[in-house]
N, C-alpha and C. Protein backbone atom coordinates (compact mmCIF):
# COMPACT_ATOMS: atom_id res chain seq x y z
N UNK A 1 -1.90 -4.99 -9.43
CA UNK A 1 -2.84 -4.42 -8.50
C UNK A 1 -3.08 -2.97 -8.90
N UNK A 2 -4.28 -2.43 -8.49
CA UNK A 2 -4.54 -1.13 -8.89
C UNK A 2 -5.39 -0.69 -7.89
N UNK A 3 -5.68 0.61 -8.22
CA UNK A 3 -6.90 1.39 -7.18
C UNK A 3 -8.28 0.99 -7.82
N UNK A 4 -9.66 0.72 -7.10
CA UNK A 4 -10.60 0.52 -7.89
C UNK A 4 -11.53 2.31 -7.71
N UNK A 5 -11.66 2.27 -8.98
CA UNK A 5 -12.53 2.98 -9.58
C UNK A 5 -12.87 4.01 -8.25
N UNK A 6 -12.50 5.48 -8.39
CA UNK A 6 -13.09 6.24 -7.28
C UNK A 6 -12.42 6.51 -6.20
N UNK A 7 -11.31 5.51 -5.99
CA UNK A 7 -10.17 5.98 -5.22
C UNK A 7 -8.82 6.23 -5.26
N UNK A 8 -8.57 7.66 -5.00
CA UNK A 8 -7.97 8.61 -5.18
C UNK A 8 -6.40 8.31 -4.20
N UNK A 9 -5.68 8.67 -5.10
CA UNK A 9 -4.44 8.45 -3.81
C UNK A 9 -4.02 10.51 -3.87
N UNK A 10 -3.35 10.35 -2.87
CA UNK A 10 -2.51 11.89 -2.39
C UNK A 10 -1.32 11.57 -1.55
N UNK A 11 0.01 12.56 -2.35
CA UNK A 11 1.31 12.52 -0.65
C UNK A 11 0.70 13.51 -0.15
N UNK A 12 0.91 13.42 1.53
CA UNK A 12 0.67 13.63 2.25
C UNK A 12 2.12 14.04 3.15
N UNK A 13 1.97 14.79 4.13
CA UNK A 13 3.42 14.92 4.98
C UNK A 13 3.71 14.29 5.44
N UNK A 14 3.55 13.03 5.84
CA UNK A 14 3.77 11.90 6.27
C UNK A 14 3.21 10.05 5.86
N UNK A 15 3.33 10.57 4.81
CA UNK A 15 3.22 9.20 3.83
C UNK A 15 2.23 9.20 2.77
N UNK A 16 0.98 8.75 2.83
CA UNK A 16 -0.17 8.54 1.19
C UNK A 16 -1.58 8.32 2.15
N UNK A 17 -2.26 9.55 1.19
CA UNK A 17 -3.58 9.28 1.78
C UNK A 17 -4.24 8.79 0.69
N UNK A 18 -5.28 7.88 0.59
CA UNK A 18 -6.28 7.38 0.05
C UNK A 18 -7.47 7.72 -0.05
N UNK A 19 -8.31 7.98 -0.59
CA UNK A 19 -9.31 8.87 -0.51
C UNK A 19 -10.78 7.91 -1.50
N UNK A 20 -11.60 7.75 -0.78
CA UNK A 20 -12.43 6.72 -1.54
C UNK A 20 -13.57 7.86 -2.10
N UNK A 21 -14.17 8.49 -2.70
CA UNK A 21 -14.50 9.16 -2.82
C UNK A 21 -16.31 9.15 -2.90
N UNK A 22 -16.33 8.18 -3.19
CA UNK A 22 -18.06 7.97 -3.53
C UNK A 22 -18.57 7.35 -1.75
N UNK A 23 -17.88 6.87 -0.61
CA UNK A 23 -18.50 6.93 0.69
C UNK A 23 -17.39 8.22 0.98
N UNK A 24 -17.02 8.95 1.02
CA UNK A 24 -16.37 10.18 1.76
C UNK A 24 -15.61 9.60 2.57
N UNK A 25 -14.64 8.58 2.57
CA UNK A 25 -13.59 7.81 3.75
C UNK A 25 -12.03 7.86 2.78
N UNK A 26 -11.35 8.46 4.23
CA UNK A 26 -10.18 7.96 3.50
C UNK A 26 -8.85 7.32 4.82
N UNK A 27 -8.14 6.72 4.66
CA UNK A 27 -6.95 6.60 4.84
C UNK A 27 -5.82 6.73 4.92
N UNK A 28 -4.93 6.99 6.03
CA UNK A 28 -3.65 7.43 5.88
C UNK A 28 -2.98 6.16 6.22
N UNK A 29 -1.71 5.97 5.29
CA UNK A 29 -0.60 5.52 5.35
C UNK A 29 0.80 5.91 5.57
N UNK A 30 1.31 5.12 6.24
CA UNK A 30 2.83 5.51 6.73
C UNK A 30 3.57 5.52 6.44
N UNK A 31 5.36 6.02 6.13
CA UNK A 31 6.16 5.61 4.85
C UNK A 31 6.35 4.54 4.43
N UNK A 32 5.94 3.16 5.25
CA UNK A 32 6.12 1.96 4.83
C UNK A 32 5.36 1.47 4.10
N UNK A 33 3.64 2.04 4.58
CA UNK A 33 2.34 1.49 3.56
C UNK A 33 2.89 2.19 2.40
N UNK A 34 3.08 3.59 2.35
CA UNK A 34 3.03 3.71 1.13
C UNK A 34 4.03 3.15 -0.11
N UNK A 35 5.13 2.84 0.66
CA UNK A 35 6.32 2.22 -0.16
C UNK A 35 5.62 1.18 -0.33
N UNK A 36 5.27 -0.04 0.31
CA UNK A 36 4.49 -1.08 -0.16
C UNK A 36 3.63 -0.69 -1.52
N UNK A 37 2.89 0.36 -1.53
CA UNK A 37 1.41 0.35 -1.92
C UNK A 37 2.03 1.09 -3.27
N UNK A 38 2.77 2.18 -3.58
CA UNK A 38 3.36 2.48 -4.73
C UNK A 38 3.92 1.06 -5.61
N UNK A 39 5.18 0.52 -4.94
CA UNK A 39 5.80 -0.38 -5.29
C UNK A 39 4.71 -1.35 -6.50
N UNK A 40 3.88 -2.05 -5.56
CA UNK A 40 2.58 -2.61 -5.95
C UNK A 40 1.64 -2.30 -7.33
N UNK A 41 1.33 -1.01 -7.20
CA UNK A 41 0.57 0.67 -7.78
C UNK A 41 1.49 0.50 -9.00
N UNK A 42 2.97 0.15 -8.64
CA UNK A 42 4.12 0.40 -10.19
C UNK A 42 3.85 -0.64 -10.89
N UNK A 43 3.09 -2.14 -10.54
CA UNK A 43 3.36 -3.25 -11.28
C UNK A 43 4.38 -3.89 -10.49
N UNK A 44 4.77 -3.45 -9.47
CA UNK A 44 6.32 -4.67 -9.05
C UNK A 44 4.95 -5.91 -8.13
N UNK A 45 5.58 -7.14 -7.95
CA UNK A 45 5.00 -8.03 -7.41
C UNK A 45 4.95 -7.89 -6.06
N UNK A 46 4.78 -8.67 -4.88
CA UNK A 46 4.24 -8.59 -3.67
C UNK A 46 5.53 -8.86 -3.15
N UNK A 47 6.53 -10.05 -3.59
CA UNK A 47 8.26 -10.30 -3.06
C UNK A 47 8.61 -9.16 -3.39
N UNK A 48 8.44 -8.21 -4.93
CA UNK A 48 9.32 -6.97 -5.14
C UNK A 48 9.32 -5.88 -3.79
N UNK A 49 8.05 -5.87 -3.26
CA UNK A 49 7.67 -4.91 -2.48
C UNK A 49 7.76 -5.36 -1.39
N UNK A 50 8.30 -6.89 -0.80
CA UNK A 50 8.97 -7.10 0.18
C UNK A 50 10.37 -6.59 0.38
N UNK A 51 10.76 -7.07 -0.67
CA UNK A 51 12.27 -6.55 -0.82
C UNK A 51 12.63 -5.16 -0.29
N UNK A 52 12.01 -4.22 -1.64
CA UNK A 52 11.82 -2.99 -1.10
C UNK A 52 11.63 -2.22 0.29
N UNK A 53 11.01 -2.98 1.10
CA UNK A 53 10.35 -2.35 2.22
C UNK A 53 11.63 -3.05 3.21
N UNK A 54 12.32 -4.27 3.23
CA UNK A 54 13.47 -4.91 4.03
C UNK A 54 14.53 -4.13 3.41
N UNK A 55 14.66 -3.77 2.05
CA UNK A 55 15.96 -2.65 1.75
C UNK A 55 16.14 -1.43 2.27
N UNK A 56 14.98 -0.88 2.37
CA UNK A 56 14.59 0.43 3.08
C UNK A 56 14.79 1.08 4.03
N UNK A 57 14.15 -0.14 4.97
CA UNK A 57 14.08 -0.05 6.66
C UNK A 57 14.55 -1.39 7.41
N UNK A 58 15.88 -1.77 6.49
CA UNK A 58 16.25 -2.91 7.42
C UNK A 58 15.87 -3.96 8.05
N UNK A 59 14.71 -4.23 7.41
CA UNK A 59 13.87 -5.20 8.57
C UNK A 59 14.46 -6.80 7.58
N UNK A 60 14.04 -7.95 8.02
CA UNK A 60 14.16 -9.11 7.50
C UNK A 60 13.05 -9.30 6.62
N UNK A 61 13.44 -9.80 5.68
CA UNK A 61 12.51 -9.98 4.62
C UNK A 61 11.57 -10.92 4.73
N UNK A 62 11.31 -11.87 5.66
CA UNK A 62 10.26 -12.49 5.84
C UNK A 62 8.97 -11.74 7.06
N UNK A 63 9.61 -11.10 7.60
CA UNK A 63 8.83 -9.82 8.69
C UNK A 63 8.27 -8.84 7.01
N UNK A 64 9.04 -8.37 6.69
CA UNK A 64 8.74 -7.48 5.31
C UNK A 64 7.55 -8.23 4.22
N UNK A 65 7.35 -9.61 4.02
CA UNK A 65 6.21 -10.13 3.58
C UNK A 65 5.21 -10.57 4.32
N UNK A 66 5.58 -10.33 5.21
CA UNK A 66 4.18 -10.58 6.31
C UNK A 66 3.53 -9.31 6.06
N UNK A 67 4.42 -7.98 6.50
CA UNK A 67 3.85 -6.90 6.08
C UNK A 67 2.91 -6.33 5.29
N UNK A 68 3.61 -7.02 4.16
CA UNK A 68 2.82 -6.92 2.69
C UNK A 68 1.50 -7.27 2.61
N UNK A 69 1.36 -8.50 2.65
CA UNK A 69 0.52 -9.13 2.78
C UNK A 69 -1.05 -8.51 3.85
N UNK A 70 -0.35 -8.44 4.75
CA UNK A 70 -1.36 -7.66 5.76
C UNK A 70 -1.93 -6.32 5.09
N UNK A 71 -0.77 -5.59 4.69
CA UNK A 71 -1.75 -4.20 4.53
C UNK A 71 -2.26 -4.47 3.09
N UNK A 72 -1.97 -5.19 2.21
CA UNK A 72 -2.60 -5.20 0.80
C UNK A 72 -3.96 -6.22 1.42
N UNK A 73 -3.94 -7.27 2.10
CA UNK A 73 -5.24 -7.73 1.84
C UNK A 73 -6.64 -6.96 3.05
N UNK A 74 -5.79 -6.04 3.86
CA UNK A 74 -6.47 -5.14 4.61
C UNK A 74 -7.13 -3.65 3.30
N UNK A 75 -5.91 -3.33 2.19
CA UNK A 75 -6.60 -2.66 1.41
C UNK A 75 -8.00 -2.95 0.42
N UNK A 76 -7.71 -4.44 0.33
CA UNK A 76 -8.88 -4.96 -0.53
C UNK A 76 -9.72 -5.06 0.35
N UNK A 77 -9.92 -5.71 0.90
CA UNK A 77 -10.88 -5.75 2.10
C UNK A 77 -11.58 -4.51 2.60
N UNK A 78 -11.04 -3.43 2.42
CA UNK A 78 -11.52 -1.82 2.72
C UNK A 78 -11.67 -1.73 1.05
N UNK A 79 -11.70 -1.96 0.38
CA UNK A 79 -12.70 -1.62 -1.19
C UNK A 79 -11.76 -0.74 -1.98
N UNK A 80 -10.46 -0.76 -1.77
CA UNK A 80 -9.67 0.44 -2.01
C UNK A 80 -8.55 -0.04 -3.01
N UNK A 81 -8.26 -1.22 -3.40
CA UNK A 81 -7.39 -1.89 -4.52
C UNK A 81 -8.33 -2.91 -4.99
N UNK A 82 -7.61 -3.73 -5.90
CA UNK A 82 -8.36 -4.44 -6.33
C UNK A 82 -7.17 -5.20 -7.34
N UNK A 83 -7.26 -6.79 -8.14
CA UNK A 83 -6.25 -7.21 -8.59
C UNK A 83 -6.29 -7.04 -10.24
């Protein structure tokens, strides 16, 4: 997964902003999106970045791929990754 063309990531003081640049919109994420969305961003797979995010913050790892799932196909869907 990657950013498509034009959108910009930034840390932020409280997690990763996104920045689409050609409509002027951006997005903030929370330490969890962004751990997801780096993880992802590194090449690790969608289980890696479950893992990650249930190692992190304790949660169960099937709550942790639901997660995933939601905010990555909410990022494509907003024009902002791509596979």
């Amino acid at each position: 997964m990657k950013l498509r063309p034009g959108v910009f990531l930034a840390e932020v003081e409280y997690g990763t902003a996104l920045l689409h640049e050609e409509r002027g919109e951006y997005w903030n994420l929370n330490p969890t999106g962004a751990l997801i969305l780096e993880t992802v961003l590194a090449g690790g797979t969608l289980d890696e970045a479950a893992r990650a995010l249930a190692d992190e913050y304790a949660v169960d790892l099937n709550s942790a791929a639901r997660d995933v799932e939601e905010l990555l196909d909410e990022l494509c869907s907003a024009g902002l990754v791509e596979q």
